[in-house]
Protein backbone atom coordinates (compact mmCIF):
# COMPACT_ATOMS: atom_id res chain seq x y z
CA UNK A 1 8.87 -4.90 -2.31
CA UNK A 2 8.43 -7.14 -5.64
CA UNK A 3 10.54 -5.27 -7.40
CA UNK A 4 13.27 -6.05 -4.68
CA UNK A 5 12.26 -9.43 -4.36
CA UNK A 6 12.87 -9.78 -8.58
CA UNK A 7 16.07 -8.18 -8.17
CA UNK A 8 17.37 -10.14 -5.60
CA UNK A 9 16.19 -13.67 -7.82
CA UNK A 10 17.92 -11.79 -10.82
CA UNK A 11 20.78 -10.92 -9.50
CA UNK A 12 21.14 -14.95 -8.19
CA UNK A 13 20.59 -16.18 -11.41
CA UNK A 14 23.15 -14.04 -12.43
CA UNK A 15 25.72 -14.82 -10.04
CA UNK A 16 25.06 -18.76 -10.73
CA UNK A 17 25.37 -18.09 -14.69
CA UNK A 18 28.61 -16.98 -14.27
């Protein structure tokens, strides 16, 4: 469940950075 959780935040911050 975290590790979904972090990958979710990741892949937001990624999206936003580019």
């Amino acid at each position: 469940m975290a590790s979904k959780a972090f990958s979710l935040k990741t892949e937001s911050v990624h999206i936003t950075n580019y």
